[in-house]
Protein backbone atom coordinates (compact mmCIF):
# COMPACT_ATOMS: atom_id res chain seq x y z
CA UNK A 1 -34.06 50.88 105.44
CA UNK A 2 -32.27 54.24 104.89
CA UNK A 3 -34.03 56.71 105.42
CA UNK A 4 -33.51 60.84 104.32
CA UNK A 5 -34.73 64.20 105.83
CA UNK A 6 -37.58 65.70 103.85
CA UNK A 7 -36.55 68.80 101.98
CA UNK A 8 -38.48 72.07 102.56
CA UNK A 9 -37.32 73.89 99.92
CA UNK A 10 -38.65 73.86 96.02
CA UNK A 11 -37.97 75.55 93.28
CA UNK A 12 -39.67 77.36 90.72
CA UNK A 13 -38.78 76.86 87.25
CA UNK A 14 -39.61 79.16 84.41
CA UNK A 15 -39.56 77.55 81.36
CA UNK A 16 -38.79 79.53 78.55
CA UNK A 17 -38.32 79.19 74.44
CA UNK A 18 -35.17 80.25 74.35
CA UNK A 19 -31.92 79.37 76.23
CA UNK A 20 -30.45 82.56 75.13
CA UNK A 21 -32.53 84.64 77.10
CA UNK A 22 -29.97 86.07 80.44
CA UNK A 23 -30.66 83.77 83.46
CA UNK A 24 -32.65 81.15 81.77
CA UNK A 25 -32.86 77.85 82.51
CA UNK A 26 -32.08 75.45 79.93
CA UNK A 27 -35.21 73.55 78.95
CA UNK A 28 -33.83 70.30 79.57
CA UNK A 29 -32.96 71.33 82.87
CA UNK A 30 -35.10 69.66 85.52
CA UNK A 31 -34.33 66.53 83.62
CA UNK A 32 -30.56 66.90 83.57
CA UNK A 33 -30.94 67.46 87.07
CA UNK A 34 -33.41 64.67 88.01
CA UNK A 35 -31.16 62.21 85.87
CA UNK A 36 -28.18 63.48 87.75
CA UNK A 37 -29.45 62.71 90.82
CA UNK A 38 -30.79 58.88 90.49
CA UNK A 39 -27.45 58.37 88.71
CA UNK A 40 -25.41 58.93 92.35
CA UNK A 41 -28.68 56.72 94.19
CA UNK A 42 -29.10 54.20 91.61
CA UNK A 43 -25.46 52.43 92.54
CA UNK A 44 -25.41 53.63 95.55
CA UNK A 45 -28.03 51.88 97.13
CA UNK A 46 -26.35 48.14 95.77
CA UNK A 47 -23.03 49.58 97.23
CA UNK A 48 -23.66 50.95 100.68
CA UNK A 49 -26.09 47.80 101.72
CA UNK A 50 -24.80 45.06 99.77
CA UNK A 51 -28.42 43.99 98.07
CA UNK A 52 -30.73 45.31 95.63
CA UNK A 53 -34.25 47.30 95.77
CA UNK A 54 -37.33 47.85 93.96
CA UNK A 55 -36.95 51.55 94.14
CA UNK A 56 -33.48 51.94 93.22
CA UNK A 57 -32.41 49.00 90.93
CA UNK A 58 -36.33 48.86 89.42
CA UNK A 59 -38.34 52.00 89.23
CA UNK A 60 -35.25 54.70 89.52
CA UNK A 61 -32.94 52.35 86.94
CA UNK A 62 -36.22 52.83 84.42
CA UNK A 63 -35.88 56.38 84.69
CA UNK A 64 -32.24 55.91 84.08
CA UNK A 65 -32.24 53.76 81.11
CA UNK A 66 -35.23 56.33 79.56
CA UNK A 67 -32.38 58.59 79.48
CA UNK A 68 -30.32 57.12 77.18
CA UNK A 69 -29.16 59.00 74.31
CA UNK A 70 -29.93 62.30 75.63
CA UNK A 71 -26.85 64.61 76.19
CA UNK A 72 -27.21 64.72 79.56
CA UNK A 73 -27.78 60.68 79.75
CA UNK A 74 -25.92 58.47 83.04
CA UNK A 75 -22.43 57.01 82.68
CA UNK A 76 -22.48 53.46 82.07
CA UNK A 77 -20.86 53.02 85.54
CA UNK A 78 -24.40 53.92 87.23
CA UNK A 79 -26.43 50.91 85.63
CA UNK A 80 -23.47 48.15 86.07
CA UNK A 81 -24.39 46.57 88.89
CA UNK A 82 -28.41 47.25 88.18
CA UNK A 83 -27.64 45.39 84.76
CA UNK A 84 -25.80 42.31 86.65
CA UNK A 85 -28.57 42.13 88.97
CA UNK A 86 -31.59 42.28 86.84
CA UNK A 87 -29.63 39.00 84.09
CA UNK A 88 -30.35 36.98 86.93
CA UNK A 89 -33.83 36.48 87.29
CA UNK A 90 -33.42 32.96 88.95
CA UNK A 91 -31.36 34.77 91.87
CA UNK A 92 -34.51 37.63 92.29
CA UNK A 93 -35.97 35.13 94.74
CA UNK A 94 -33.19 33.73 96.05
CA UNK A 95 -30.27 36.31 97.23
CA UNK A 96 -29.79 39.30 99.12
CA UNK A 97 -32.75 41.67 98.71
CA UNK A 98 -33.63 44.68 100.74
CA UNK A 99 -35.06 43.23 103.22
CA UNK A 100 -38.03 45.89 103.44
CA UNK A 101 -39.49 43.72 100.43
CA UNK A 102 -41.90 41.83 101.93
CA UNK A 103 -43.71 41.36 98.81
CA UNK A 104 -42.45 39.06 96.15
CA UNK A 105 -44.92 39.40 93.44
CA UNK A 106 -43.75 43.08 93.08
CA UNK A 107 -40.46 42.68 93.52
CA UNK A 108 -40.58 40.04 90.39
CA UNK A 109 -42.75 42.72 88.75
CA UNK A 110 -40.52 45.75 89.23
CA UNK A 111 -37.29 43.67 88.24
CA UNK A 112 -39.24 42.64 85.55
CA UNK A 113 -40.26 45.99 83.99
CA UNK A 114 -36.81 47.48 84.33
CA UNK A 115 -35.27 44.31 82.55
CA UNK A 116 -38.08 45.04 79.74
CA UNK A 117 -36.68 48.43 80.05
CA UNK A 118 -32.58 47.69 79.52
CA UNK A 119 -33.33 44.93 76.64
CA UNK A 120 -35.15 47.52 74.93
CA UNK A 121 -32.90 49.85 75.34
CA UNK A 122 -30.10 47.79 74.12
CA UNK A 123 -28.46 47.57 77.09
CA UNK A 124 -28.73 43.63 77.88
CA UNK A 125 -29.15 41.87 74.72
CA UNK A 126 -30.02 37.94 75.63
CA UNK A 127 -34.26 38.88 75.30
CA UNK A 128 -34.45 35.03 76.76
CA UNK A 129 -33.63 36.69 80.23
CA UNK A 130 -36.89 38.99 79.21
CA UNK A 131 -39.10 35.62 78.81
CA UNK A 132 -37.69 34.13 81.98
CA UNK A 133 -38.68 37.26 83.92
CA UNK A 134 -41.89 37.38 82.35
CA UNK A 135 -42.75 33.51 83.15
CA UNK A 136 -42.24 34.35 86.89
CA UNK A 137 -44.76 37.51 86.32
CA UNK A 138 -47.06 35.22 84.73
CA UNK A 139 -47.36 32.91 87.35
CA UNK A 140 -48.11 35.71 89.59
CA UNK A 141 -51.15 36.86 88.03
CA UNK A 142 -54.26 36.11 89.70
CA UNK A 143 -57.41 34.43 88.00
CA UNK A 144 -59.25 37.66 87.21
CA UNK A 145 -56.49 38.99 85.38
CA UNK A 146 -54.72 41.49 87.95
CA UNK A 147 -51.59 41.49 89.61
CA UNK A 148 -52.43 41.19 93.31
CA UNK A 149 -50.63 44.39 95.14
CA UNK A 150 -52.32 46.04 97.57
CA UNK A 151 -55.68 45.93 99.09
CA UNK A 152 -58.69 46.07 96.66
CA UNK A 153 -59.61 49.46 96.49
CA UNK A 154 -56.26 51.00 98.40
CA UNK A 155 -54.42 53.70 96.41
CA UNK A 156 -51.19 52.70 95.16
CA UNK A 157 -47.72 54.60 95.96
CA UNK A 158 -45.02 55.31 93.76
CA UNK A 159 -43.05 51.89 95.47
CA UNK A 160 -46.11 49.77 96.08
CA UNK A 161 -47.87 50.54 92.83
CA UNK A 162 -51.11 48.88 93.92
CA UNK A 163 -53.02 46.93 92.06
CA UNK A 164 -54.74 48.67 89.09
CA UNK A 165 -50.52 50.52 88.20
CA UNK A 166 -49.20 46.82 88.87
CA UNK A 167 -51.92 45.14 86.16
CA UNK A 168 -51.06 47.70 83.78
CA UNK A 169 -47.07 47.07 84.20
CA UNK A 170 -47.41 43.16 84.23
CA UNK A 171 -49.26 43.34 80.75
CA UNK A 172 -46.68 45.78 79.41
CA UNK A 173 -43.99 43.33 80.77
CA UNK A 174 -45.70 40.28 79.32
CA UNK A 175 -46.41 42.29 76.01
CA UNK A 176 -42.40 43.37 75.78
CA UNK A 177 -41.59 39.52 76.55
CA UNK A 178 -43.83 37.60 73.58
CA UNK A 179 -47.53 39.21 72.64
CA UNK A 180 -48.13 35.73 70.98
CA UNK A 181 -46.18 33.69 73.96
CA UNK A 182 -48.21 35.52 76.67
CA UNK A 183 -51.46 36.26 74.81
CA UNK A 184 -53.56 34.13 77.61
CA UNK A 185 -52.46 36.48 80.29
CA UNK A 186 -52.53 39.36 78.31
CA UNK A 187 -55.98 39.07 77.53
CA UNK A 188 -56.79 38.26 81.55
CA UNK A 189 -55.13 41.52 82.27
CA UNK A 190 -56.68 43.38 79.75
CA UNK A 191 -60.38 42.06 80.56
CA UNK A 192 -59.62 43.11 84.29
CA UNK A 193 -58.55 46.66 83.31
CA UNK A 194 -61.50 47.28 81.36
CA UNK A 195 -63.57 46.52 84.01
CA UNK A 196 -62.48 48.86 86.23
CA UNK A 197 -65.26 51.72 87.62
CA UNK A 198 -62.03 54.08 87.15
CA UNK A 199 -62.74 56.31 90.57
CA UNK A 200 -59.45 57.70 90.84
CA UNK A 201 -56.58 59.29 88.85
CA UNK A 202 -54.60 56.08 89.20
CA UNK A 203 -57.45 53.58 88.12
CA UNK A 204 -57.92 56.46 85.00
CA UNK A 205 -54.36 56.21 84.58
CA UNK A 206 -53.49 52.17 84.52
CA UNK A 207 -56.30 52.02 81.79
CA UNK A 208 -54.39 54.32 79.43
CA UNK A 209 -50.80 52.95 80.20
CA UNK A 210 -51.80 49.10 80.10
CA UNK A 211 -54.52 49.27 77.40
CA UNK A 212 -53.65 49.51 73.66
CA UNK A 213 -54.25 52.79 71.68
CA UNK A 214 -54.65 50.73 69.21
CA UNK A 215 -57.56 48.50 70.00
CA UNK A 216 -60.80 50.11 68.85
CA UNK A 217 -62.84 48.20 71.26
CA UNK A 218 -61.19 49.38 74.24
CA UNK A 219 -61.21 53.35 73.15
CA UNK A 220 -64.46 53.81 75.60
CA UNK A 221 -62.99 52.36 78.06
CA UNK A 222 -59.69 54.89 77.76
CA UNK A 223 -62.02 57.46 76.11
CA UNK A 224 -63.54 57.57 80.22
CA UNK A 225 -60.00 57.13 81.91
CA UNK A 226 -58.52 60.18 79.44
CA UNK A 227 -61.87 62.39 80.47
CA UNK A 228 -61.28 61.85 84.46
CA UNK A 229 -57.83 62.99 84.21
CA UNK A 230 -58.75 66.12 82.50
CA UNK A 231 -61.35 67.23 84.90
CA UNK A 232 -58.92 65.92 88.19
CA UNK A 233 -56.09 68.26 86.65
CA UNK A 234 -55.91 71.48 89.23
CA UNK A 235 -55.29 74.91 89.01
CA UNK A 236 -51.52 74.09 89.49
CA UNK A 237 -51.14 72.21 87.09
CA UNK A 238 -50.35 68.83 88.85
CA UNK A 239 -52.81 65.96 89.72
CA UNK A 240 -53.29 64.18 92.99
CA UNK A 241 -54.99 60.47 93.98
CA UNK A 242 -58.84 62.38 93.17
CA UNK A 243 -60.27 64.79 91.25
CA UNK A 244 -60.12 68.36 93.26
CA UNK A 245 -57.31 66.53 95.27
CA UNK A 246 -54.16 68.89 95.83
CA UNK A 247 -51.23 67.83 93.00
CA UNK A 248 -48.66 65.25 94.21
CA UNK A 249 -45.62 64.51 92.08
CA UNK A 250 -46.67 60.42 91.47
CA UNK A 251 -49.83 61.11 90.84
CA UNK A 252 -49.04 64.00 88.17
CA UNK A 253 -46.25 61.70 86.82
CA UNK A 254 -49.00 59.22 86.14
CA UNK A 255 -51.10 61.04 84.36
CA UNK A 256 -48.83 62.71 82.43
CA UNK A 257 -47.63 58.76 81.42
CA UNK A 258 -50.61 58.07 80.87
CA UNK A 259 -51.80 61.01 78.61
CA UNK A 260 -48.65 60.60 76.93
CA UNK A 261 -50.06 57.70 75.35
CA UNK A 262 -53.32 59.47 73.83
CA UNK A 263 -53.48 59.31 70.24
CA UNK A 264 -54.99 63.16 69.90
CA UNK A 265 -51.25 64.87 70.72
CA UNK A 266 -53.30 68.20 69.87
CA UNK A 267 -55.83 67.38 72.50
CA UNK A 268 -53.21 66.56 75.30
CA UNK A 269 -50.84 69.52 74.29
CA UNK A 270 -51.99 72.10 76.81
CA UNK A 271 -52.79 69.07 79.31
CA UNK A 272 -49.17 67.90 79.20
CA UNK A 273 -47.27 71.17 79.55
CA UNK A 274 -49.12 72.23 82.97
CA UNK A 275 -48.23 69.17 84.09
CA UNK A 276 -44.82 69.32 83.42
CA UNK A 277 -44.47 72.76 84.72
CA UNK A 278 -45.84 71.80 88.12
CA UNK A 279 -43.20 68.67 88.07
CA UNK A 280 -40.43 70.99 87.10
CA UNK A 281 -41.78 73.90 90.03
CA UNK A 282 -41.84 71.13 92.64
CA UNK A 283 -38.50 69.44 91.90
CA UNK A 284 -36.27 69.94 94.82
CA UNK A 285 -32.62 71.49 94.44
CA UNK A 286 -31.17 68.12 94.62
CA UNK A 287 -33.16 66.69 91.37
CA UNK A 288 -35.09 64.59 93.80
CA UNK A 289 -38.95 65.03 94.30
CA UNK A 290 -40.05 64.82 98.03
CA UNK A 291 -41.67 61.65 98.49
CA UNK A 292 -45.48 60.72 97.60
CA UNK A 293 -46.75 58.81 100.60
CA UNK A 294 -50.45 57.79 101.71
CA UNK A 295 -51.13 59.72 103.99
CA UNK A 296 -49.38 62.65 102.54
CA UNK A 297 -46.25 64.07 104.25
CA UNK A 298 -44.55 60.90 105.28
CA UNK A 299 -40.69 60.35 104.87
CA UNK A 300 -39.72 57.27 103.33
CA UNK A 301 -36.36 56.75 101.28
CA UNK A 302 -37.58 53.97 98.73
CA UNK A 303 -41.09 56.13 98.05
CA UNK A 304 -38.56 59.13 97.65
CA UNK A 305 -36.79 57.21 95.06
CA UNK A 306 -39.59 55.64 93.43
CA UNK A 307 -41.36 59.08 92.95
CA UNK A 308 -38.34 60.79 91.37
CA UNK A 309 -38.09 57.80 89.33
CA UNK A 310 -41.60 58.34 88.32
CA UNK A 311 -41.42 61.88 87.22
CA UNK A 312 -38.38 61.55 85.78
CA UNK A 313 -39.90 58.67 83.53
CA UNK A 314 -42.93 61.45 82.76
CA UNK A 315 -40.72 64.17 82.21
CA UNK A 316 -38.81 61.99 79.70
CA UNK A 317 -42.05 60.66 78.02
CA UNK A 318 -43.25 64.34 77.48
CA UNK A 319 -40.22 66.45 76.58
CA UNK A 320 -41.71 68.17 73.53
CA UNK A 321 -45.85 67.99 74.48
């Protein structure tokens, strides 16, 4: 796998009201810039080795495709071969694939949620390709409802997910596919998440991105997760894996996902904009964010990707919090 130096340097970003004001930033700026960036990686990665990756051509081409409409959205040219790739579920399996994917069931799952991604986006318009991805996801799930990635118990990474993050993105992906064609699983996935002790900020965070807002009998349940992100939030602003860890960038893009998604915008307001100020303060000069890893401060290309992916998704998600 390719790999890259880690960066030392971040920058701070001030964010200000006003784009007038002499030196300032514009307010869209870590985005541009983080959009910028996974638009040279996304084709880049298909290009210079000739098969296709979960971080690139899944969690980075999500960021991308979020992106569309803005000004500062990718060419078309940096999703072509992405596109190509994910209207062929039946070769996912079968062709070249980075060959660091050991795991198929999140490989499926990834290609998956970035196919949900471009059909809903507009930018592949046969949704049967969506059901055909999500019959392979399907057939992945395990009895008790989850997606099995990762050790019980293990914390996920921004490439790995692990399994509470990979639950919540299989129901999305089923949900996106058919709610009626896919209720069985749905409701296995569902079940599972709500039975979660929610110990950590990405247990609190699956359970607000993969259950409904709009299901009164699971607002305890997310009512909890919603609670444990507000008292893991530090001083910075960010979040990391526990409450009073330090911040890391995929664990602050989670929650800011996930908080996204509470139906109180006046109770997430101040909540949100920390958090996006400590994404924006720790976004390297390149666009990129320096990698999440467990343990922290490991280099790794495809977590490298994934996490800029991630925040870039957040970022997106929150723009006006």
């Amino acid at each position: 796998m390719r790999r890259v130096a880690a960066y030392g340097l971040t920058i701070a970003v001030t964010v200000v009201g006003s784009c007038a004001v002499r030196g300032a930033a514009p307010r869209d700026d870590a985005e541009r810039r983080a959009v910028a960036f996974l638009a040279r990686e996304v084709p880049a990665w298909s290009r210079d080795n000739h098969c296709f990756s979960c971080h690139n051509n899944g969690d980075a081409a999500r960021a991308l495709l979020a992106a569309k409409g803005r000004p500062y959205g990718p060419s078309a040219d940096a999703l072509v071969d992405t596109l190509g790739w994910l209207e062929r579920p039946e070769r996912w399996d079968t062709t070249a694939v980075d060959p660091a994917i050991s795991d198929k069931t999140l490989a499926r799952l990834q290609f998956a949620t970035a196919l949900a991604s471009a059909v809903e986006q507009g930018r592949i318009g046969n949704r049967k390709l969506l059901v055909q991805a999500a019959e392979l996801v399907a057939n992945d799930q395990s009895p008790d409802g989850s997606w099995p990635i990762g050790a019980r118990g293990s914390l996920g990474t921004p490439a790995t997910y692990g399994r509470p993050l990979a639950t919540a993105l299989g129901r999305q992906a089923l949900a996106s596919a058919g709610a009626n064609r896919f209720a069985a699983p749905i409701a296995r996935a569902e079940r599972w998440l709500r039975e979660q002790p929610l110990e950590n900020v990405l247990d609190a965070s699956a359970v607000l991105i993969g259950l409904s807002p709009d299901r009164p009998g699971d607002h305890s349940v997310r009512r909890r997760g919603f609670e444990l992100l507000k008292r893991a939030q530090t001083d910075r602003g960010g979040w990391g894996p526990f409450v009073r860890s330090p911040p890391e960038p995929f664990d602050t893009a989670l929650a800011l996902l996930a908080m996204s998604r509470w139906e109180d915008h006046t109770e997430v307001a101040s909540l949100l904009r920390r958090g996006r100020a400590y994404l924006v303060a720790s976004q390297n000069e390149d666009g990129s964010w320096t990698e999440t890893t467990r343990p922290a401060g490991g280099e790794s290309y495809a977590q490298r990707i994934s996490t800029s992916g991630w925040a870039t998704l957040a970022l997106l998600a929150t723009e006006n919090p």
